[in-house]
Protein backbone atom coordinates (compact mmCIF):
# COMPACT_ATOMS: atom_id res chain seq x y z
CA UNK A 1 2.14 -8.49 25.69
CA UNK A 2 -0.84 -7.25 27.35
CA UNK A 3 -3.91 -5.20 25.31
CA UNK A 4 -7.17 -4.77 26.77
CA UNK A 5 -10.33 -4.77 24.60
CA UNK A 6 -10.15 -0.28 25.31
CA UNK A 7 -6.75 -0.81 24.20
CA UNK A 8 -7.79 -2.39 20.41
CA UNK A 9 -11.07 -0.18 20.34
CA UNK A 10 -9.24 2.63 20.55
CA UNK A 11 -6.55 2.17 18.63
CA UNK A 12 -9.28 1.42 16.17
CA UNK A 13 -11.19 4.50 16.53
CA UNK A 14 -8.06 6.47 16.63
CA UNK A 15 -7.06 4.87 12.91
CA UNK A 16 -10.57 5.76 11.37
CA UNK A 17 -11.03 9.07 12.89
CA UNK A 18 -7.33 9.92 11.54
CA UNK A 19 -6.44 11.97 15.17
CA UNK A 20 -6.23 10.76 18.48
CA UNK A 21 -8.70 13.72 20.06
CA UNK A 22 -11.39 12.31 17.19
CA UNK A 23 -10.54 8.62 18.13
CA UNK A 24 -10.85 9.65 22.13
CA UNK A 25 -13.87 11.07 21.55
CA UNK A 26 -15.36 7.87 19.82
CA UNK A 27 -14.19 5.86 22.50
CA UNK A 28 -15.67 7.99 25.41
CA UNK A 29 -11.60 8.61 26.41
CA UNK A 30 -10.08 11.99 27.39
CA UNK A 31 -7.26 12.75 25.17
CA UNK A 32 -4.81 13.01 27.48
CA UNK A 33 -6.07 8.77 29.08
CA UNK A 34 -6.38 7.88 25.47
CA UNK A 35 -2.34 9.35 24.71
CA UNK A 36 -1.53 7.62 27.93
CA UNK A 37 -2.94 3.88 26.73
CA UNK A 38 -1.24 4.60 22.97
CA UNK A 39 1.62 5.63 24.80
CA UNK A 40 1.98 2.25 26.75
CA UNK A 41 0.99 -0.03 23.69
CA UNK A 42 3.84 1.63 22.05
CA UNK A 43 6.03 1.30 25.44
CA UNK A 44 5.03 -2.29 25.56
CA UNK A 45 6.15 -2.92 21.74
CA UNK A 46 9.53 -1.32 21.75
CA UNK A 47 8.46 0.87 18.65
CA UNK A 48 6.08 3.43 17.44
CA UNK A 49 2.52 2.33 15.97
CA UNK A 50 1.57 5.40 15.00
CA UNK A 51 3.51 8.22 13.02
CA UNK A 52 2.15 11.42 14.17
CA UNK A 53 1.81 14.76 11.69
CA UNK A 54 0.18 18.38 11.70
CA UNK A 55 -2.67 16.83 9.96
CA UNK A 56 -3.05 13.45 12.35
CA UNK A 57 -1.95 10.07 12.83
CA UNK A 58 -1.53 7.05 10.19
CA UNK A 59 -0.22 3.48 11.15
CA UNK A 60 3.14 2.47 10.80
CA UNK A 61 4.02 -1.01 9.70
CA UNK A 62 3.48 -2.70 13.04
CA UNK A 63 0.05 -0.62 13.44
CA UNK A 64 -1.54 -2.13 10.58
CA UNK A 65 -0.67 -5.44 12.58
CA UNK A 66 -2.57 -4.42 14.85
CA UNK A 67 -5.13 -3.07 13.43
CA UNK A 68 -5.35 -6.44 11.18
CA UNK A 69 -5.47 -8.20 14.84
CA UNK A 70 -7.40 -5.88 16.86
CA UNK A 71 -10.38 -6.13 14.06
CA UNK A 72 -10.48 -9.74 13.96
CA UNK A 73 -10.92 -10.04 17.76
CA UNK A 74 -13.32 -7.43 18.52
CA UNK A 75 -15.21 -9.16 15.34
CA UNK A 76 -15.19 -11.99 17.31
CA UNK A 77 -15.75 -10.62 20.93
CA UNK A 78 -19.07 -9.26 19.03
CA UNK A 79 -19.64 -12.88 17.95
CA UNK A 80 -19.36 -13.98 21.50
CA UNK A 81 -22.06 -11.47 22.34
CA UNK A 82 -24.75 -12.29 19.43
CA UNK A 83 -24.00 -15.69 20.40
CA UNK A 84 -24.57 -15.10 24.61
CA UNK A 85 -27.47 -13.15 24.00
CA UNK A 86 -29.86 -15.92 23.29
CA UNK A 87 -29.21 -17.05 26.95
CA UNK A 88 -29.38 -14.19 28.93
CA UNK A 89 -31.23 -10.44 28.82
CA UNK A 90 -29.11 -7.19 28.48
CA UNK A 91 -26.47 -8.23 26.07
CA UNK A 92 -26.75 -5.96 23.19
CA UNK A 93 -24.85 -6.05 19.56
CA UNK A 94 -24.39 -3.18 17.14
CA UNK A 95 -23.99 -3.64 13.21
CA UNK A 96 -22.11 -0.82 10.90
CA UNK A 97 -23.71 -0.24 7.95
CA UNK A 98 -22.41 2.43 5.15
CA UNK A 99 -24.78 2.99 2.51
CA UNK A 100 -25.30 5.31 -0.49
CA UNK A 101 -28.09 7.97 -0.97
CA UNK A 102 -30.69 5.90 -2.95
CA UNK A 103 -30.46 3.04 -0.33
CA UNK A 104 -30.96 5.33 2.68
CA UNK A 105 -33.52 7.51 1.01
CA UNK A 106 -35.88 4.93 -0.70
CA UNK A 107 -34.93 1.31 0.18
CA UNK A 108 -33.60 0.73 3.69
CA UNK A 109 -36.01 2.28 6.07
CA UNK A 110 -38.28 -0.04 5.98
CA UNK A 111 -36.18 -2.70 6.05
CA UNK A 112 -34.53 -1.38 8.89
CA UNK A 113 -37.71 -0.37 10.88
CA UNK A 114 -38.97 -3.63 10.77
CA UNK A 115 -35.69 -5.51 11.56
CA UNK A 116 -35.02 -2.76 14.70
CA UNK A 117 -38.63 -3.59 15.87
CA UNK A 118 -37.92 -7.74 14.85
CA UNK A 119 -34.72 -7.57 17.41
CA UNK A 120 -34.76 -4.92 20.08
CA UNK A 121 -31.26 -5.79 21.28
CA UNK A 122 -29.53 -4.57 17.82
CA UNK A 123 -28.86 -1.39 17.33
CA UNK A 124 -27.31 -0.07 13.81
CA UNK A 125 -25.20 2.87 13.31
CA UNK A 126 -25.88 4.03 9.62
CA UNK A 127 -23.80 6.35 7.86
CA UNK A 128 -24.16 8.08 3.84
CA UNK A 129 -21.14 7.42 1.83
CA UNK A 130 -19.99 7.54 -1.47
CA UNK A 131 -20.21 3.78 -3.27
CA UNK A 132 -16.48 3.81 -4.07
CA UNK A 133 -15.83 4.92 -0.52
CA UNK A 134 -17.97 2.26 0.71
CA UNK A 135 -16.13 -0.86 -0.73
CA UNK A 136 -12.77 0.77 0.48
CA UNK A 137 -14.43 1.17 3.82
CA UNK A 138 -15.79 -2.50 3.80
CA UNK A 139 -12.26 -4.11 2.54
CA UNK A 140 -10.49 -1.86 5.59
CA UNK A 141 -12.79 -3.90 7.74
CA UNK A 142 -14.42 -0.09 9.00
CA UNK A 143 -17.91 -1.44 8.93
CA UNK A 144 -20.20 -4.64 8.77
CA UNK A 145 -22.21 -4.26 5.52
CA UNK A 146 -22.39 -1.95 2.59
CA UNK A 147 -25.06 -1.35 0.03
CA UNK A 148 -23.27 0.81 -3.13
CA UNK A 149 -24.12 0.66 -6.82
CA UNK A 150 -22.62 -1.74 -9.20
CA UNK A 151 -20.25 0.41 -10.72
CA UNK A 152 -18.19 0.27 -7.51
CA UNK A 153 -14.88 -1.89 -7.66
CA UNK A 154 -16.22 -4.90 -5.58
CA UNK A 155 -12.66 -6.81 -5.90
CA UNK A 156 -12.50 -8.94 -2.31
CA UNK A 157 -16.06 -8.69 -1.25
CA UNK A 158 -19.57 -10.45 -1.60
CA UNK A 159 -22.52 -9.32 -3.02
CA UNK A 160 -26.39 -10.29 -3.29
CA UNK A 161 -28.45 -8.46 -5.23
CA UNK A 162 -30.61 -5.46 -3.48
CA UNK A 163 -32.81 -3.49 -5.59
CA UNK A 164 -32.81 -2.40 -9.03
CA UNK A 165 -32.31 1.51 -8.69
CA UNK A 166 -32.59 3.61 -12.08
CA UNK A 167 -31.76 7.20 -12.28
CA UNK A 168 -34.51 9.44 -13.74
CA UNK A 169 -34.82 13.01 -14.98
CA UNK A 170 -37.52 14.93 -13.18
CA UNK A 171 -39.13 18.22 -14.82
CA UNK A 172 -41.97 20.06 -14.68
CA UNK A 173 -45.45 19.03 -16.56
CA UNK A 174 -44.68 22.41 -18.89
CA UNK A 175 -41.13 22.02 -19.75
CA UNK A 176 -39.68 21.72 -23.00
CA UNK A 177 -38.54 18.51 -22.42
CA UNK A 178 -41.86 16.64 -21.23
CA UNK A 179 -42.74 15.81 -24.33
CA UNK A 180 -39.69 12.96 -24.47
CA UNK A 181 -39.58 9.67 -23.08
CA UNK A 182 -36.00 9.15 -22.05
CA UNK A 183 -32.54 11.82 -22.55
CA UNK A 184 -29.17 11.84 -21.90
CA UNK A 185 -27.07 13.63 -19.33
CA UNK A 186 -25.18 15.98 -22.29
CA UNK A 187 -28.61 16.94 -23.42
CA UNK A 188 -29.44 18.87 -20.53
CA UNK A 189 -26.56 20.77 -19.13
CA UNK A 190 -26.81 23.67 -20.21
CA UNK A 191 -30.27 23.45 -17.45
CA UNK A 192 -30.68 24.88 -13.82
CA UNK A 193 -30.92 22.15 -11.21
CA UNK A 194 -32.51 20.94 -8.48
CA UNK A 195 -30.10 18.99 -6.66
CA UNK A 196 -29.35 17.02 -3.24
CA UNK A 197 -27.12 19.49 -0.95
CA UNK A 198 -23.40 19.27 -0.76
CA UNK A 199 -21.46 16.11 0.26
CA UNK A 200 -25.09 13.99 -0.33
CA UNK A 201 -23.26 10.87 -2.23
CA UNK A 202 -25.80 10.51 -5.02
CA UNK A 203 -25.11 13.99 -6.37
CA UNK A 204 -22.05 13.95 -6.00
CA UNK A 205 -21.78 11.11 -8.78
CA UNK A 206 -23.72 12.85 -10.87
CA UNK A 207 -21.83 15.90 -10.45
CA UNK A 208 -18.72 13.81 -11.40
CA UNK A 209 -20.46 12.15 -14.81
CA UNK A 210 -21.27 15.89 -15.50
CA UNK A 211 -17.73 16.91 -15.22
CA UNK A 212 -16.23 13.75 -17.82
CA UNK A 213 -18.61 15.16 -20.26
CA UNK A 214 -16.87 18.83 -19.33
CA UNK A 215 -18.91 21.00 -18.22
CA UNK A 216 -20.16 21.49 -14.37
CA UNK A 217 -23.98 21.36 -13.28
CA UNK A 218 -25.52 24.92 -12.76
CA UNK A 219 -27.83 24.48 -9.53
CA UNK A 220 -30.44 26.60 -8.70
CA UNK A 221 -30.80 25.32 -5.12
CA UNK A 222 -29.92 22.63 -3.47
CA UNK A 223 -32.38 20.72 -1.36
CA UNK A 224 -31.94 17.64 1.55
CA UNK A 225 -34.15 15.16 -0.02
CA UNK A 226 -35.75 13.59 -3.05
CA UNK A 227 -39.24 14.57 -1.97
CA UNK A 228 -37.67 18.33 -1.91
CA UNK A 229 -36.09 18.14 -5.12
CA UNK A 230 -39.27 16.28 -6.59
CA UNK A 231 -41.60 19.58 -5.05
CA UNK A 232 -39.13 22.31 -6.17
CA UNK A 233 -38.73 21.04 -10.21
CA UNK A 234 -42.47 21.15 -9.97
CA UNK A 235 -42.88 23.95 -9.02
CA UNK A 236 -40.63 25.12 -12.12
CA UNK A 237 -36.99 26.22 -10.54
CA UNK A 238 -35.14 23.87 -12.63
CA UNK A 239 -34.51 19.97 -13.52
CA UNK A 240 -33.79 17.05 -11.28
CA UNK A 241 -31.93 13.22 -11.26
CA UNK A 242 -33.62 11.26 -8.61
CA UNK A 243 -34.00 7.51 -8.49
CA UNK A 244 -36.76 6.33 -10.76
CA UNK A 245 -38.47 4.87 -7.72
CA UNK A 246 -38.67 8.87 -6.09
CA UNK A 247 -40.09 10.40 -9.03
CA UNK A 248 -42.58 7.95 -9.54
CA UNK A 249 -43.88 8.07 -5.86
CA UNK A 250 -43.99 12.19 -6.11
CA UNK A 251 -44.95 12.40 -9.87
CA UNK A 252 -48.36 13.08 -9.02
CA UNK A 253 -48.45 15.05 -6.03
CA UNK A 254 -45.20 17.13 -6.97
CA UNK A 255 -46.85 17.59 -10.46
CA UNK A 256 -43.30 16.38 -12.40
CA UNK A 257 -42.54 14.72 -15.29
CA UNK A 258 -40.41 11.44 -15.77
CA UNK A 259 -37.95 11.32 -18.48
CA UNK A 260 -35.64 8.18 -18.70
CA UNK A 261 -31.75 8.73 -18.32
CA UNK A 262 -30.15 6.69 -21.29
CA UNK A 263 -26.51 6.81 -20.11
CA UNK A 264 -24.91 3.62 -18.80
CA UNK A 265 -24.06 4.88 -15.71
CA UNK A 266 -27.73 5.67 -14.50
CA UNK A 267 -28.91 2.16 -15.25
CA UNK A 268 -28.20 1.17 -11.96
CA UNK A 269 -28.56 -1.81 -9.34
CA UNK A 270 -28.20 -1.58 -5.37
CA UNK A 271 -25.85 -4.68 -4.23
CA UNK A 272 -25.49 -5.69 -0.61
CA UNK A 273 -22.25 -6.16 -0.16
CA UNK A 274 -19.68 -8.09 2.49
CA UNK A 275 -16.45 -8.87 3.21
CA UNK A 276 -15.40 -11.79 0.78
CA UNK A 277 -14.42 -15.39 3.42
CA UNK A 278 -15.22 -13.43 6.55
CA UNK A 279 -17.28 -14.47 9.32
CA UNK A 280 -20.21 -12.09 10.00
CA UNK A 281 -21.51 -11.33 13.47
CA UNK A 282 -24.82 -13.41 14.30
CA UNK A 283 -26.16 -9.88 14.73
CA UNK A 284 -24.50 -8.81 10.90
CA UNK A 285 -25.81 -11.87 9.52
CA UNK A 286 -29.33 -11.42 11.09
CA UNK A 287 -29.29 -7.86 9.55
CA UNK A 288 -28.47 -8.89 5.65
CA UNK A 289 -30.89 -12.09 5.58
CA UNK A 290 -33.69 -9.37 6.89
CA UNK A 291 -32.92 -7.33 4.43
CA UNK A 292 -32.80 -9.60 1.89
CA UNK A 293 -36.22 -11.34 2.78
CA UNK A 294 -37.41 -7.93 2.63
CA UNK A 295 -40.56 -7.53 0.06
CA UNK A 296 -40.29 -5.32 -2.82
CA UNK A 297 -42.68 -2.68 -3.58
């Protein structure tokens, strides 16, 4: 049996892009050289290791074997590089990172600026997801490191404390409600929102908490950031959830009001999170003690 590194990369990127064209794109393939190399694994095998529909590809049996095998040694092939790279110039590693909206809005930048600018040969592709999507993601092996909130089912991974990352209601100085200190979710649905455009993973879980409770949130607009949503509640279109760190940084120039959300699921912490007895990359591993180290504000 003979697999080349292309080989296991693709097959890789063909698994989480869910099509072959997707996972030849990722790996910089033509469709028809990245059919041919499938094609030949398969050939090699004596039996199919991918079962092919109108609506893409999923492994068979002896494809999650390989995708089992083909993660652990391009996990190590990346440990070969970190390690290589402290005696020679060139050698570059890349960590995955999947991350809710909070974390890439208010918490990670900085950590991530000053780790980029720390180690020039790292590069990190960072990607929004949903928390719960995250720890499936992570346990698939599909990235390095996650940060989610601590609601997420974090059965088979580890986790170090990140930031403590409250949700907050935002509304203008003149609103009805400014005269309160904290409120509940079912208290204000039947207001127009501000909220984070479709898709964004944060509003999405607030749109779900609004739909146990039964009724759906009525937006006004919906905006790309928290500094946006911040600016628009001020300037009286409707209410807003943010983290509590966002609407304190904008209370005063966005001219909002903080109220407190009550409910259990806005009491929230950020968790760094990793596969649970796995071996990190030296480049992985440099990336969560940064980020760790990292001062809070």
């Amino acid at each position: 049996m003979r697999f080349d590194l292309t080989d296991l990369q693709l097959f890789l990127h063909v698994h989480e892009a869910g099509t072959i064209t997707a996972g030849a794109q990722r790996s910089h393939l033509s469709l028809a050289a990245a059919s041919e190399r499938i094609r030949g694994m398969e050939d090699l095998l004596g039996l199919p290791l991918l079962l092919r529909t109108r609506h893409g590809v999923q492994p068979t049996p002896a494809g999650q074997t390989l995708l089992h095998h083909a993660r652990t040694v391009l996990q190590q092939m990346e440990c070969l590089r970190g390690e290589l790279n402290a005696y020679g110039a060139g050698l570059q590693g890349q960590v995955r990172v999947l991350c809710n909206t909070a974390a890439l809005s208010e918490y990670l930048p900085q950590a991530l600026s000053s780790f980029l600018h720390r180690f020039p040969a790292i590069s990190v592709d960072l990607e929004e997801r949903l928390s719960h999507e995250i720890v499936d993601a992570l346990r698939a092996g599909l990235c390095d490191i996650g940060v989610v909130s601590d609601w997420a089912d974090l059965a088979g991974l580890t986790t170090f404390a990140f930031r403590q990352d409250p949700l907050a209601l935002v509304v203008p100085l003149d609103h009805r409600l400014a005269a309160q200190r904290s409120i509940t979710l079912a208290q204000v649905l039947d207001c127009e929102f501000v909220g984070l455009v479709q898709g964004a993973a944060l509003q999405e879980h607030i749109a779900q908490q609004a739909r146990r409770l039964g009724r759906p949130l009525h937006y006004r607009v919906r905006v790309r950031s928290f500094e946006t949503v911040c600016r628009m509640v001020g300037l009286g279109i409707g209410v807003g959830i943010v983290p509590q760190a966002a609407a304190i940084r904008h209370a005063r120039s966005a001219r909002i009001k903080r109220l407190a959300l009550s409910d259990d699921w806005a009491a929230r912490q950020l968790l760094l999170c990793v596969r649970q007895g796995e071996r990190l990359s030296p480049h992985a591993q440099q990336l969560v003690e940064h980020v760790l180290a990292e001062p809070r504000a």
